[in-house]
C-alpha atoms as a PDB file:
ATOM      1  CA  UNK A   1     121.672  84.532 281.609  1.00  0.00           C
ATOM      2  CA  UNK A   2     121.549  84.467 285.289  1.00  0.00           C
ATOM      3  CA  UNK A   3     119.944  87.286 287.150  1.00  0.00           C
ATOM      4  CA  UNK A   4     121.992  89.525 289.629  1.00  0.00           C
ATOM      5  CA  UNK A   5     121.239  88.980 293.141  1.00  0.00           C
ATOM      6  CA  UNK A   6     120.958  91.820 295.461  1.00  0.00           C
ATOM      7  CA  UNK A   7     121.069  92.422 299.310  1.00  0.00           C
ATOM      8  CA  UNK A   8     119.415  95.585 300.930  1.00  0.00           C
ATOM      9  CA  UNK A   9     121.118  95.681 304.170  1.00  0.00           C
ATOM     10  CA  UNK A  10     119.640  98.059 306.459  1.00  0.00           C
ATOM     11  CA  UNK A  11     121.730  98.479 309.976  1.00  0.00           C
ATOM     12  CA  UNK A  12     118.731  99.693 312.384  1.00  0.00           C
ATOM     13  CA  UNK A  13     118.896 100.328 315.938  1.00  0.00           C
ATOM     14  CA  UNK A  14     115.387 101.561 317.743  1.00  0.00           C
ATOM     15  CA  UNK A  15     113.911 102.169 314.718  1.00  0.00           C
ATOM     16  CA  UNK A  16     110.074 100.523 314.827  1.00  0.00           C
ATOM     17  CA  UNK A  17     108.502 103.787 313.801  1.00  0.00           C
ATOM     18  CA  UNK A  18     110.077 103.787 310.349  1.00  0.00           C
ATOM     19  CA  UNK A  19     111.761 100.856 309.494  1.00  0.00           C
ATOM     20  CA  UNK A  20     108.001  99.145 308.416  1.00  0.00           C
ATOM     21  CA  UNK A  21     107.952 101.832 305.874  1.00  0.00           C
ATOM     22  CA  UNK A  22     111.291 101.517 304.436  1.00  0.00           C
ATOM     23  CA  UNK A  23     111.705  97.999 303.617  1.00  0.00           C
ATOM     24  CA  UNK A  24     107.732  98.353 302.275  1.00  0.00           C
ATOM     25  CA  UNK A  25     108.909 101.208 299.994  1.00  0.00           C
ATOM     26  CA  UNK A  26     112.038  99.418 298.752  1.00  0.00           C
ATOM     27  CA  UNK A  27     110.064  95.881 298.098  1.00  0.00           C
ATOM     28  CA  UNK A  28     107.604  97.831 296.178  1.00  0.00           C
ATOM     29  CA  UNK A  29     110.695  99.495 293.847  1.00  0.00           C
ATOM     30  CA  UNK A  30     112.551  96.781 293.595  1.00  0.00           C
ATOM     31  CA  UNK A  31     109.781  94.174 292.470  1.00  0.00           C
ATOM     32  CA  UNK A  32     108.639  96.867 290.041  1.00  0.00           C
ATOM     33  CA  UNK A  33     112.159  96.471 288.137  1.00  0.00           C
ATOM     34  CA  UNK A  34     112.459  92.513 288.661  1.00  0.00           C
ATOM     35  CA  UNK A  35     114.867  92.415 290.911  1.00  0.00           C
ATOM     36  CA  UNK A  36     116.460  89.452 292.528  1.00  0.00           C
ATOM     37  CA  UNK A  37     116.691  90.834 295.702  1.00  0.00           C
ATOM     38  CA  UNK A  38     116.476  90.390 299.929  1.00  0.00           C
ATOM     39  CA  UNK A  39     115.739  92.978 302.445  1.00  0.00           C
ATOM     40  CA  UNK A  40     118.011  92.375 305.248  1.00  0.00           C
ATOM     41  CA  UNK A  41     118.012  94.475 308.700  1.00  0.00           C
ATOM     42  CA  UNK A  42     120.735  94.057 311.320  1.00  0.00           C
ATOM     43  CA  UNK A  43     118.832  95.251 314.341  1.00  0.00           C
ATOM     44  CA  UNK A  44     121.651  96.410 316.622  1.00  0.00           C
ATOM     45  CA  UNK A  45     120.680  95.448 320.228  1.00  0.00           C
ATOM     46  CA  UNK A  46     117.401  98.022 319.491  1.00  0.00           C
ATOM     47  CA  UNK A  47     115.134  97.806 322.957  1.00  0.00           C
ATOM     48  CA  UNK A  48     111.967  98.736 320.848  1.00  0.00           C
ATOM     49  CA  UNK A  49     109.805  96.277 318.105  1.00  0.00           C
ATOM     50  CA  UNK A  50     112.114  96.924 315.231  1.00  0.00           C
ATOM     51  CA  UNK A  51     112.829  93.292 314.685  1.00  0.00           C
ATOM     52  CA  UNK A  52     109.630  92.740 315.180  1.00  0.00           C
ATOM     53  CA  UNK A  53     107.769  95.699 312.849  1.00  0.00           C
ATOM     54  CA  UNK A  54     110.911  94.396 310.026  1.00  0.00           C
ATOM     55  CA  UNK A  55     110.152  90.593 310.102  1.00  0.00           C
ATOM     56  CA  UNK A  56     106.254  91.525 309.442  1.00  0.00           C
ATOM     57  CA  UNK A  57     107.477  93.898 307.156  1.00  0.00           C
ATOM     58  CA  UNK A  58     108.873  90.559 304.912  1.00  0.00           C
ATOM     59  CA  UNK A  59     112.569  91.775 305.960  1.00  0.00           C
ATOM     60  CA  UNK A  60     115.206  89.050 307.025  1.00  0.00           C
ATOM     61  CA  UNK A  61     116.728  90.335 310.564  1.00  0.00           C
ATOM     62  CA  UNK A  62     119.858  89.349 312.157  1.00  0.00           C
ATOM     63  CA  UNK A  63     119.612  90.255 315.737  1.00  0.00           C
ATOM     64  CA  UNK A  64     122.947  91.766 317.855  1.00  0.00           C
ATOM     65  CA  UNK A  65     122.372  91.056 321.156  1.00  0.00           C
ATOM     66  CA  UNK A  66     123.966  94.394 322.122  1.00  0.00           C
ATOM     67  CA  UNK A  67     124.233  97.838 320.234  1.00  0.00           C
ATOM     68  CA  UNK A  68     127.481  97.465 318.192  1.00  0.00           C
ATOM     69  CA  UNK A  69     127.368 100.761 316.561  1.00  0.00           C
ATOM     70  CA  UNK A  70     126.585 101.769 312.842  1.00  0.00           C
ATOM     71  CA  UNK A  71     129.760 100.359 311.595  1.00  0.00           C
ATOM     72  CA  UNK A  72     129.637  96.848 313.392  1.00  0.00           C
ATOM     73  CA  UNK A  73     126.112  96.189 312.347  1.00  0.00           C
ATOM     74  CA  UNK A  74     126.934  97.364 308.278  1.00  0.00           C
ATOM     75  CA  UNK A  75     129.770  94.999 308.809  1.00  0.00           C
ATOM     76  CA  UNK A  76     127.604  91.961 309.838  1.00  0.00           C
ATOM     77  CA  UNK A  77     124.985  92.676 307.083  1.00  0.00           C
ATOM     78  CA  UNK A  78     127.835  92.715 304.425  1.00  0.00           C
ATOM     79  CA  UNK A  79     129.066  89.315 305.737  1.00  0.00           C
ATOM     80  CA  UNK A  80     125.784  88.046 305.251  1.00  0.00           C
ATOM     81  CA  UNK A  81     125.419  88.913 301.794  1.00  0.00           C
ATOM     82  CA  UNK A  82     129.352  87.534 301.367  1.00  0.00           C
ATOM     83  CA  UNK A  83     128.734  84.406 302.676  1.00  0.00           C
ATOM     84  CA  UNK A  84     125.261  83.909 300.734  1.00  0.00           C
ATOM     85  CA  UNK A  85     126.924  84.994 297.368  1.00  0.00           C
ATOM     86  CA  UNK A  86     124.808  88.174 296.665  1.00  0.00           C
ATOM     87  CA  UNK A  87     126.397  89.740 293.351  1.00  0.00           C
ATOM     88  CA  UNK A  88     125.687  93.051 294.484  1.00  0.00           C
ATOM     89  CA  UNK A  89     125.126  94.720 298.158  1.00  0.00           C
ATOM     90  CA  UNK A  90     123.316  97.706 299.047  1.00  0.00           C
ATOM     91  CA  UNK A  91     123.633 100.007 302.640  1.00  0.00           C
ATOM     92  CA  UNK A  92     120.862 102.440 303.645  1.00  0.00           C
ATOM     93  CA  UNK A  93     119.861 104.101 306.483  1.00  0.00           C
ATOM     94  CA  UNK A  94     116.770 102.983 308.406  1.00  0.00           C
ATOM     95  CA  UNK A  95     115.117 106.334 309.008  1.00  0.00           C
ATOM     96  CA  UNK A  96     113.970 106.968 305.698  1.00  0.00           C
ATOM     97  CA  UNK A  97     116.580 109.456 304.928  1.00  0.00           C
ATOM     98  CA  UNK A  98     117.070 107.561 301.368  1.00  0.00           C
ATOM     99  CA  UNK A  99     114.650 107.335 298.421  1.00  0.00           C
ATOM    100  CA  UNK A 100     113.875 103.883 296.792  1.00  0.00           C
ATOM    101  CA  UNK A 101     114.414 105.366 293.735  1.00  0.00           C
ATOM    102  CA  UNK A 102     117.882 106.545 294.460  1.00  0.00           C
ATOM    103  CA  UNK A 103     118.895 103.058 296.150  1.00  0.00           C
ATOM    104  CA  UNK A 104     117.415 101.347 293.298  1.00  0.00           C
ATOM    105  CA  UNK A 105     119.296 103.468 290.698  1.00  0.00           C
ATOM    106  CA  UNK A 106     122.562 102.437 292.316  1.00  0.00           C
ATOM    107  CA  UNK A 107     122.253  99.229 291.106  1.00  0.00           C
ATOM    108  CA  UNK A 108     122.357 100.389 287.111  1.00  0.00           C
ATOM    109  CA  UNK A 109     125.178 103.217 288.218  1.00  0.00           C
ATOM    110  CA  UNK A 110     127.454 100.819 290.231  1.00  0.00           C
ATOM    111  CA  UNK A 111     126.839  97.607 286.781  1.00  0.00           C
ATOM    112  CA  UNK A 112     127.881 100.315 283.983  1.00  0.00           C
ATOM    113  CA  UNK A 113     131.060 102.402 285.717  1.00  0.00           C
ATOM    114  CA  UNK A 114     131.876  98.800 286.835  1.00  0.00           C
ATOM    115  CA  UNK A 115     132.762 100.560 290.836  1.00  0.00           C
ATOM    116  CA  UNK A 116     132.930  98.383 293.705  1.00  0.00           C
ATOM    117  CA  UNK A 117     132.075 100.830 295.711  1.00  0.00           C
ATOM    118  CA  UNK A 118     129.866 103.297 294.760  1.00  0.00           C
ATOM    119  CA  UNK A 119     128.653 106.432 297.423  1.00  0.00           C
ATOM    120  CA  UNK A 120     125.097 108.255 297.259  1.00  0.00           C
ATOM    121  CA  UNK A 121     126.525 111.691 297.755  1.00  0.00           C
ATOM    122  CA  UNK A 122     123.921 114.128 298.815  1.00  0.00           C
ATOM    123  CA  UNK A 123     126.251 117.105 298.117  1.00  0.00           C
ATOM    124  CA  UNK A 124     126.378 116.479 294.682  1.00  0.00           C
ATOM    125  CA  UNK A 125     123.247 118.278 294.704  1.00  0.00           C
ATOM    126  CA  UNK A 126     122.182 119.265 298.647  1.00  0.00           C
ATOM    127  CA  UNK A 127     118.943 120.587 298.135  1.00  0.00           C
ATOM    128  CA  UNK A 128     116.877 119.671 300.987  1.00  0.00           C
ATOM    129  CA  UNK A 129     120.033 119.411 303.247  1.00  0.00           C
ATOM    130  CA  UNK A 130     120.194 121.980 306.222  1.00  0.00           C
ATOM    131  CA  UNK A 131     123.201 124.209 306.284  1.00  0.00           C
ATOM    132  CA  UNK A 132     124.708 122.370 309.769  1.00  0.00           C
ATOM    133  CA  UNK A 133     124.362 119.215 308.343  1.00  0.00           C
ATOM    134  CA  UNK A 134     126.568 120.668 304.700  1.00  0.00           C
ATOM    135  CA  UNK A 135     129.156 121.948 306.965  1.00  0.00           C
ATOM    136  CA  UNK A 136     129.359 118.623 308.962  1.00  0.00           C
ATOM    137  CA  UNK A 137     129.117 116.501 306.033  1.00  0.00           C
ATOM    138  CA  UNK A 138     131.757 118.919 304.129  1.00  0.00           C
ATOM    139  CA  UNK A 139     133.580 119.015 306.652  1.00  0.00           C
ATOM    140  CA  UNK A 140     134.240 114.902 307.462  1.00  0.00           C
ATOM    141  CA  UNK A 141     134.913 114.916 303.697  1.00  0.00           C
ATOM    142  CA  UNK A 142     137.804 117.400 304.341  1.00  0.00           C
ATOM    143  CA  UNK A 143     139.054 115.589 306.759  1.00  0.00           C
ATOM    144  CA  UNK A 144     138.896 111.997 305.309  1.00  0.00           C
ATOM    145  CA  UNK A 145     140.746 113.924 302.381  1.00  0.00           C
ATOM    146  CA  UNK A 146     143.618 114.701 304.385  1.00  0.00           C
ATOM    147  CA  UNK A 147     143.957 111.956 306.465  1.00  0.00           C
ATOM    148  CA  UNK A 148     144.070 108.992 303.882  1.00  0.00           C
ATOM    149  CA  UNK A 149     144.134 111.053 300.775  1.00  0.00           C
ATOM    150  CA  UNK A 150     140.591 110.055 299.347  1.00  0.00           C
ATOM    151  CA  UNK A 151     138.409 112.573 297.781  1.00  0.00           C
ATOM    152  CA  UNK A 152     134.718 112.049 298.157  1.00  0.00           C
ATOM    153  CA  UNK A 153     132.332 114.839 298.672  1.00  0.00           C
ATOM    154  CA  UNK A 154     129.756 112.710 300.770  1.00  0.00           C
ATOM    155  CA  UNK A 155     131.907 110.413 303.274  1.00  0.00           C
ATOM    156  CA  UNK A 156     129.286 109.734 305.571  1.00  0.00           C
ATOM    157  CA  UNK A 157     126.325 108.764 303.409  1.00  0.00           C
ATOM    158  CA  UNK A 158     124.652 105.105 304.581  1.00  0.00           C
ATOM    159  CA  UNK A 159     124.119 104.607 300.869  1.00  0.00           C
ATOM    160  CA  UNK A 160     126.683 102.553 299.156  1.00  0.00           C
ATOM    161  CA  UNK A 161     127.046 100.113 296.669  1.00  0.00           C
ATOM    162  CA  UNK A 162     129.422  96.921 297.000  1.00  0.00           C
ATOM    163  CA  UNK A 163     130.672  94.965 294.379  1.00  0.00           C
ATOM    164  CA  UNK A 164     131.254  91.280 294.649  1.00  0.00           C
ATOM    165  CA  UNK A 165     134.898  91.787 294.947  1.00  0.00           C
ATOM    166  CA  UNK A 166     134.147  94.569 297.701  1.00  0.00           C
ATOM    167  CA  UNK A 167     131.681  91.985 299.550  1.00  0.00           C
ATOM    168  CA  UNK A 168     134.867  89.292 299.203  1.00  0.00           C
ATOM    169  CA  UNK A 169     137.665  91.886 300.633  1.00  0.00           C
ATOM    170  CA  UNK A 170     136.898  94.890 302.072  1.00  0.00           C
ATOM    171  CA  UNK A 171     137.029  94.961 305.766  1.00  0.00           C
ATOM    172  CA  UNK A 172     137.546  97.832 308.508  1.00  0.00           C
ATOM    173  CA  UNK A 173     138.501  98.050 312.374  1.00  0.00           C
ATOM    174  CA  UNK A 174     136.041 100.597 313.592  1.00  0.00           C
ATOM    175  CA  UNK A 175     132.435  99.999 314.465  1.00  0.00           C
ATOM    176  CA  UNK A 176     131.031 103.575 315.184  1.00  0.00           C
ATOM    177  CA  UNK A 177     130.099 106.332 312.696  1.00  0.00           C
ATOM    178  CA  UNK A 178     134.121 106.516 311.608  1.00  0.00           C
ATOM    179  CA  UNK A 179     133.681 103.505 309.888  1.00  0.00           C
ATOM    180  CA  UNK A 180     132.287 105.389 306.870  1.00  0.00           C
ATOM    181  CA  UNK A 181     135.942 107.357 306.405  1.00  0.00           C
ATOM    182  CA  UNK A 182     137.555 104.179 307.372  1.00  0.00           C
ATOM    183  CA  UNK A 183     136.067 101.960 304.865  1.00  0.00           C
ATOM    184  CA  UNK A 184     136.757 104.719 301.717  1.00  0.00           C
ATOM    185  CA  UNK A 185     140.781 104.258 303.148  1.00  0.00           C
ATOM    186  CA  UNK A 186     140.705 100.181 303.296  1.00  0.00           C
ATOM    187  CA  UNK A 187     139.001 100.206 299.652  1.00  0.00           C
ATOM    188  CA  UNK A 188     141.756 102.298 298.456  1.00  0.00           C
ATOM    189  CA  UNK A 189     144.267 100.266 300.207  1.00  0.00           C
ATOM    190  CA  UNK A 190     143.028  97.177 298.282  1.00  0.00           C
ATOM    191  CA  UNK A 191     142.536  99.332 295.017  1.00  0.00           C
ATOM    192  CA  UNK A 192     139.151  98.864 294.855  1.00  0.00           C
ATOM    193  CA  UNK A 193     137.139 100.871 291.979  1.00  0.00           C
ATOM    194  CA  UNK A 194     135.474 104.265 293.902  1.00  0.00           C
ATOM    195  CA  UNK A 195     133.049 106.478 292.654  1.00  0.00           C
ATOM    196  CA  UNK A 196     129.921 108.553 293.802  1.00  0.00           C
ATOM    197  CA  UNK A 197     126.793 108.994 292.193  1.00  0.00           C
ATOM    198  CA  UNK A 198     124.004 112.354 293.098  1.00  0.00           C
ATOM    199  CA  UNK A 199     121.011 111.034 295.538  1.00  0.00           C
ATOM    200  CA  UNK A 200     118.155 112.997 297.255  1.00  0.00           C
ATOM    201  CA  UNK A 201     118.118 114.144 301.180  1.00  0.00           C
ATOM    202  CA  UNK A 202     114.999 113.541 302.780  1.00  0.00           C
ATOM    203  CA  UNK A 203     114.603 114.778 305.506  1.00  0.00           C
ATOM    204  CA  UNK A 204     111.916 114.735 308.555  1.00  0.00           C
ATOM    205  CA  UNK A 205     111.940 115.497 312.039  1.00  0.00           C
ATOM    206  CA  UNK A 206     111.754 111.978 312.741  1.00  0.00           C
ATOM    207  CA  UNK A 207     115.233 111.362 310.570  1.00  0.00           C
ATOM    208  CA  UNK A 208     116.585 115.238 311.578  1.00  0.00           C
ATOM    209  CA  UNK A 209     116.815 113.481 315.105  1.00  0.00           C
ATOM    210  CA  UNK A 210     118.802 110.197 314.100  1.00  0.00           C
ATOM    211  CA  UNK A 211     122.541 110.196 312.903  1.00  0.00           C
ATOM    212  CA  UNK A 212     125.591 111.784 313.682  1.00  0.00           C
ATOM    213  CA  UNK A 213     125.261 115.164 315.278  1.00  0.00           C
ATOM    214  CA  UNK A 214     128.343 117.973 314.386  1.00  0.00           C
ATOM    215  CA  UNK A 215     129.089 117.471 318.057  1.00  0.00           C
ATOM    216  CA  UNK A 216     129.719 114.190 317.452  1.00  0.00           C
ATOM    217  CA  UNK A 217     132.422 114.796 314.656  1.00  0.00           C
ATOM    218  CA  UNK A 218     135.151 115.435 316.533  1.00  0.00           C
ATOM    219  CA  UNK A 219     135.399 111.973 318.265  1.00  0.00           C
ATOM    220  CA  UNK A 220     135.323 110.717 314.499  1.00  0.00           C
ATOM    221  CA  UNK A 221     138.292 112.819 314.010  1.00  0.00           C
ATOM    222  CA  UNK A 222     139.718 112.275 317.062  1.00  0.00           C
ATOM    223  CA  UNK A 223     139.292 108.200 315.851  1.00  0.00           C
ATOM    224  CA  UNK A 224     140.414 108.594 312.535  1.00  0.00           C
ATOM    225  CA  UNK A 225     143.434 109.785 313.308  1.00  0.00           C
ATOM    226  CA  UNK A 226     144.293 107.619 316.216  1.00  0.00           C
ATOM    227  CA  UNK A 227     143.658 104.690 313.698  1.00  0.00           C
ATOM    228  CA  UNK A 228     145.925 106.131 311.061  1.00  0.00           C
ATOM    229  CA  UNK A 229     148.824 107.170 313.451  1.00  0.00           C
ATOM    230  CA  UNK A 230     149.005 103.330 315.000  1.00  0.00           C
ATOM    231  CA  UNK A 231     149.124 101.986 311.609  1.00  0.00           C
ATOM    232  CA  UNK A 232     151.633 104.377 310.438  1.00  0.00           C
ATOM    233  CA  UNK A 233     154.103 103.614 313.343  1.00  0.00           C
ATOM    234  CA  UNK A 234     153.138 100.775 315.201  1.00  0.00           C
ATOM    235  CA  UNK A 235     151.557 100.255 318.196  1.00  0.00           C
END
């Protein structure tokens, strides 16, 4: 029987003091259960070594020649895999927010519910998550809930799982951080299969100081329901 191929794709933007130790992590995981699998890293116009630390690192990189935001660069990575007929496709942050383990695990999660897309939600179980970033994260959730009617308790986690049928047909508009609330409406436009699974937060003060801030939540609002108003009537 053939074996399942896998893509890591790991959107990074000036991230050469972690990404080394990311993709070094998830090689050692994933050769340990025999997977088929390639590292790939989108570096996003970064202006420090990341492209450089994540080639030594035995990652494939796909340069952007300028920063694209968090939602172009996932896009580009997913392509990728599309277009080199990965079965399965993999998103994590860069910062080492997200255990091997957990991104790993996905893989069995995502083969037996049979989801094309599958979420790690870190408020299945937030231990380890500060209280601002709960309220954020809760509160994105909320708002993805009322604004395309999708119920997920972790909208803006980096890890997700895509199906080869989600590779083949999901696509989004926005490139910045909205993109994660955006992507959960296309896949239920489509009808594609969604479902979360519980994953660790790690978190340092290196990865504390990456991401979206709560600040920084209210343009994602202010996006999302731009985007949803122009599709509802029209330009």
């Amino acid at each position: 029987m053939k074996s399942q191929r896998v893509a890591f794709i790991i959107p990074a933007y000036n991230e050469s003091s972690a990404i080394g130790d990311v993709i070094l992590d998830l090689k050692k995981k994933a050769s340990q259960k025999k997977i088929d699998f390639e590292i790939v890293v989108v570096d996003d116009g970064s202006k420090d070594d990341t492209a450089r630390v994540a080639e030594k690192s035995g990652a494939t990189v796909i340069r952007h020649i300028l920063n694209t935001g968090s939602g172009g660069a996932t896009a580009t990575g997913l392509s990728y895999a599309q277009q080199n007929s990965f079965d399965l496709a993999i998103t994590l942050d860069a910062d080492g927010q997200h255990s091997s383990d957990d991104v790993v695990n996905g893989i069995d999660v995502a083969n037996k519910s049979k989801t094309d897309l599958l979420i790690g939600s870190r408020l299945l179980d937030s231990q380890g998550m500060s209280r601002v970033k709960v309220l954020g994260n809760k509160g994105l959730s909320f708002i993805t809930y009322v604004i395309f009617g999708i119920n997920a308790t972790d909208s803006q986690s980096g890890l997700r799982v895509f199906s080869r049928k989600a590779l083949e047909q999901l696509r989004w508009k926005t490139s910045g951080f909205e993109f994660c609330s955006e992507m959960l409406w296309r896949a239920k436009q489509i009808g594609l299969k969604i479902d979360e699974y519980p994953i660790k937060a790690i978190y340092t003060d290196y990865s504390k100081s990456k991401g979206q801030n709560n600040w920084n939540a209210f343009n994602i609002i202010k996006s999302l329901v731009k985007r949803r108003v122009v599709e509802v009537f029209g330009e």
